[in-house]
N, C-alpha and C. Protein backbone atom coordinates (compact mmCIF):
# COMPACT_ATOMS: atom_id res chain seq x y z
N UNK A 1 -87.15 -33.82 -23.33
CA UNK A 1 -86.91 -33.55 -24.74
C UNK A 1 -88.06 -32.79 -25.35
N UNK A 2 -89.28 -33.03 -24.82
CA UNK A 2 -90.54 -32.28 -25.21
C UNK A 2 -90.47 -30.69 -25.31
N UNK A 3 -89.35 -29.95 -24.39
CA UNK A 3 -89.20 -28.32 -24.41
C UNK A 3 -88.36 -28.11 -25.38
N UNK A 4 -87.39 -28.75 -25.92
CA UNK A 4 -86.64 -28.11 -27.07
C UNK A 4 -86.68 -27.29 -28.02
N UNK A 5 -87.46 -27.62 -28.66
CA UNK A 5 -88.05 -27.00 -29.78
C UNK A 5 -88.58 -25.56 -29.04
N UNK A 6 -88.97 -25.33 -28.18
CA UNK A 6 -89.22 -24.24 -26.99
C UNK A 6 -88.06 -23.47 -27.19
N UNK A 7 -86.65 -24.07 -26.30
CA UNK A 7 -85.95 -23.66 -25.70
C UNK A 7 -85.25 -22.81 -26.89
N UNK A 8 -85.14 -24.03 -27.99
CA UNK A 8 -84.40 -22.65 -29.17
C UNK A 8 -85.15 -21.88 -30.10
N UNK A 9 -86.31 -22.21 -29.69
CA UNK A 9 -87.31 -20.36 -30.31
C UNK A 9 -87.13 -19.42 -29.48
N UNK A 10 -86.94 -19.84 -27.88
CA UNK A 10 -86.76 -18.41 -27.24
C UNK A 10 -85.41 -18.02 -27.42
N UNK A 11 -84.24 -19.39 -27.45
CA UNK A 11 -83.28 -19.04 -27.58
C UNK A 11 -83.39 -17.68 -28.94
N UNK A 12 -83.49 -18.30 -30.16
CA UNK A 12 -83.84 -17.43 -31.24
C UNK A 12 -84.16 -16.44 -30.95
N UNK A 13 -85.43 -16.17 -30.54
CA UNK A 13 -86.01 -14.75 -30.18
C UNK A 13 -85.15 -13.79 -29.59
N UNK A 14 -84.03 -13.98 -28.64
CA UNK A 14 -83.59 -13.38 -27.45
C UNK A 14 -82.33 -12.85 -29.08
N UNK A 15 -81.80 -13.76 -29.31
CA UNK A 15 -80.89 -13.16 -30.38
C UNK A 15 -81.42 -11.76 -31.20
N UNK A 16 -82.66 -12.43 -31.17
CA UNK A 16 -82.66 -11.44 -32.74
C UNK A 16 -83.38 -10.22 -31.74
N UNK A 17 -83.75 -10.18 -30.43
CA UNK A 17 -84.21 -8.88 -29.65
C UNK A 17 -82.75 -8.31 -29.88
N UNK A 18 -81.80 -8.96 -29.21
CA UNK A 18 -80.60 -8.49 -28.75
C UNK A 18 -80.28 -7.53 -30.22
N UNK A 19 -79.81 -8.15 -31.17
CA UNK A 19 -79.51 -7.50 -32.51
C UNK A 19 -80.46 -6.58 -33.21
N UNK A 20 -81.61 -6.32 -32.50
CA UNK A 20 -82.85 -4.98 -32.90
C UNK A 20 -82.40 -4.02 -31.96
N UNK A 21 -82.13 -4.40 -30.88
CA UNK A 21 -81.63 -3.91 -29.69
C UNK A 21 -80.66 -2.96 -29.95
N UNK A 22 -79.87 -3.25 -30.64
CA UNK A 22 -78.43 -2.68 -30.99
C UNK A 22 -78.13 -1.87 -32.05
N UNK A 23 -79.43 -1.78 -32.58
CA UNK A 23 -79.21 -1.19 -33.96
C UNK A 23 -79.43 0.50 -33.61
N UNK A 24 -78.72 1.52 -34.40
CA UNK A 24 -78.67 2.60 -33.94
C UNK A 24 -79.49 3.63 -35.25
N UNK A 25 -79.83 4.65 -34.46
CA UNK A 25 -80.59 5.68 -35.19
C UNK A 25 -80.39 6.94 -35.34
N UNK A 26 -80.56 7.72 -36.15
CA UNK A 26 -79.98 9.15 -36.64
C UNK A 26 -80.80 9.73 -37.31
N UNK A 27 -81.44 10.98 -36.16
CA UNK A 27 -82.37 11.52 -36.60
C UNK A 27 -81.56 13.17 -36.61
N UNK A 28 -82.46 14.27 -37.33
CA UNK A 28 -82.27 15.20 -37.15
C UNK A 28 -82.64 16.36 -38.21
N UNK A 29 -82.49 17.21 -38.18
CA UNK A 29 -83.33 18.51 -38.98
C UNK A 29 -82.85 19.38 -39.99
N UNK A 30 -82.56 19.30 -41.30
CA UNK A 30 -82.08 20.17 -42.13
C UNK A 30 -82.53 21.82 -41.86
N UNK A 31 -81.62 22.42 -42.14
CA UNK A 31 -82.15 23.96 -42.17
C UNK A 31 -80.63 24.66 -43.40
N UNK A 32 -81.38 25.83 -43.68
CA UNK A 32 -80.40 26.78 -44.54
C UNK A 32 -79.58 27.60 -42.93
N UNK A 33 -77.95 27.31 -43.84
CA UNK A 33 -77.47 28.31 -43.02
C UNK A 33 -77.64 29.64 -42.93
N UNK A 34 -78.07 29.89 -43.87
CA UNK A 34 -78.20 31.62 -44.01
C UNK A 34 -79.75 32.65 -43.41
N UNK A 35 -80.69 31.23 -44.04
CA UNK A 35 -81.95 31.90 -43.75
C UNK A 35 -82.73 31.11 -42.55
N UNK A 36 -82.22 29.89 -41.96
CA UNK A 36 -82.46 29.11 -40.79
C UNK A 36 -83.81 28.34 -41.13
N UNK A 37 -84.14 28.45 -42.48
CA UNK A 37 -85.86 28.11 -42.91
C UNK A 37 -85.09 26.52 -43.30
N UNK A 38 -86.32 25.52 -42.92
CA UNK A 38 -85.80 24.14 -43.13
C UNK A 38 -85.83 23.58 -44.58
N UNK A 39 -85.56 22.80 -44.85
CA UNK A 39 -85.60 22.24 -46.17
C UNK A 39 -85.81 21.17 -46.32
N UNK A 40 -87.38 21.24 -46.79
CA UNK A 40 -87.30 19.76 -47.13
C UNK A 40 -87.39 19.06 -48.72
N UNK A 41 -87.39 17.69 -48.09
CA UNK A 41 -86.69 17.12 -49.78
C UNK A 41 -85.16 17.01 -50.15
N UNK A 42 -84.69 17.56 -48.86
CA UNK A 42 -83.06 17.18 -48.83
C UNK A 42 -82.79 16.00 -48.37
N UNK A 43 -82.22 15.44 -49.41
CA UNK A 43 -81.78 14.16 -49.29
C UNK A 43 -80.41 13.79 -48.24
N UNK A 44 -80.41 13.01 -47.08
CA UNK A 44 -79.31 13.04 -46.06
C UNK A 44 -78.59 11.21 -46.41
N UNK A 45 -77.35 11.68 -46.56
CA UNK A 45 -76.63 10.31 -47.33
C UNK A 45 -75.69 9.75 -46.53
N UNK A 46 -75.39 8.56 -46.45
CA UNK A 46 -74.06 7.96 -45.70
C UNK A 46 -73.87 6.78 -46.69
N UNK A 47 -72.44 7.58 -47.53
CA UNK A 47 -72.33 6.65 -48.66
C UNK A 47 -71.47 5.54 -48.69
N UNK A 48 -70.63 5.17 -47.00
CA UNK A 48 -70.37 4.33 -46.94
C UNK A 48 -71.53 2.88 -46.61
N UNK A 49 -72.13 3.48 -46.20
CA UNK A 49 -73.08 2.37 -45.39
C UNK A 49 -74.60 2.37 -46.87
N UNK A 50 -73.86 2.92 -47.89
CA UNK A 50 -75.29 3.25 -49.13
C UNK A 50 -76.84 3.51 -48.90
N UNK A 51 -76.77 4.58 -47.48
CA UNK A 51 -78.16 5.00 -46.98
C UNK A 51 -78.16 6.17 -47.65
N UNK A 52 -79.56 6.39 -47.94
CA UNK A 52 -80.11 7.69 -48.67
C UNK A 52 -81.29 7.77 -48.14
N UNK A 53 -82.00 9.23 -46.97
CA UNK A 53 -82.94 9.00 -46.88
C UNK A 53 -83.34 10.79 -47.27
N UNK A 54 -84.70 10.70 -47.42
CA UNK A 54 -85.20 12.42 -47.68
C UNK A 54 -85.49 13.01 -46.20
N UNK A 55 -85.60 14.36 -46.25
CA UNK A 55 -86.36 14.62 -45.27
C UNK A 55 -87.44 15.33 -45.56
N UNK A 56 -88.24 15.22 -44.60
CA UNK A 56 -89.85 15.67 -44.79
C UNK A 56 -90.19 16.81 -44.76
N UNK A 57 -91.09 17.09 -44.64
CA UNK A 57 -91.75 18.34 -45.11
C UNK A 57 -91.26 19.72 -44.29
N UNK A 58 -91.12 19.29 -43.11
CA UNK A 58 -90.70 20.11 -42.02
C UNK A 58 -88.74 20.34 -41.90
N UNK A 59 -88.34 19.28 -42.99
CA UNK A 59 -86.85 19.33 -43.08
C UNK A 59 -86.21 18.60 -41.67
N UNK A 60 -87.11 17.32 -41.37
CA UNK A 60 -86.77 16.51 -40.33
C UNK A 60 -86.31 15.24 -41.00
N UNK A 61 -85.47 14.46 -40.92
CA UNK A 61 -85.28 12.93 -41.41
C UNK A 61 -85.38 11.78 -40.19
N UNK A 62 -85.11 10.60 -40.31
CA UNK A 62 -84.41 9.43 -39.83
C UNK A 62 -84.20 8.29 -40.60
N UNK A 63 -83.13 7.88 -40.08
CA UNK A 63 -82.54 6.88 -40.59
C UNK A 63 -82.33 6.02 -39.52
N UNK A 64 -82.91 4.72 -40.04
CA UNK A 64 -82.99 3.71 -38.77
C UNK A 64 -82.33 2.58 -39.37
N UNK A 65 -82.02 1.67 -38.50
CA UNK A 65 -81.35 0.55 -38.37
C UNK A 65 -79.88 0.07 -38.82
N UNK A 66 -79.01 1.21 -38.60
CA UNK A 66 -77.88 1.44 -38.72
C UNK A 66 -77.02 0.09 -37.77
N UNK A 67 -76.06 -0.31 -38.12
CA UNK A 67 -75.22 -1.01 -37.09
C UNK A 67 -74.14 -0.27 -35.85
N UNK A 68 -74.77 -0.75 -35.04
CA UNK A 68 -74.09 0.39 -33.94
C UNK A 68 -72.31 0.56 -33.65
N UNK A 69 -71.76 -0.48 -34.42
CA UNK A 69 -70.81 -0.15 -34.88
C UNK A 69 -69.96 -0.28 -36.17
């Protein structure tokens, strides 16, 4: 009985690896179609899931911890 308290912290742990594990990411690079120069400060949205993130200076973003499905 002395490991219990053990057994379901690792139990715990292994869950919540598993569910970091799974979480999905979406990266990628704004640019103008016309002049191919990037843009940054463009804001990249997924308004079902109410993510809003900018992109940086270089007109790169990510958005992390999405549910992978």
């Amino acid at each position: 009985m002395k490991f219990k308290p053990l057994k379901c912290f690792l139990l715990l742990y292994l869950i919540l690896f598993a569910a970091w594990a799974k979480a999905a990411v979406i990266t990628g690079k704004v640019t103008d179609a016309g002049t191919k120069q990037t843009l940054p400060g463009a804001v990249i949205s997924l308004p079902d899931l109410r993510i809003s993130v900018p992109s940086d200076n270089n007109g790169n973003y990510t958005i992390k911890g999405l549910p992978s499905k």
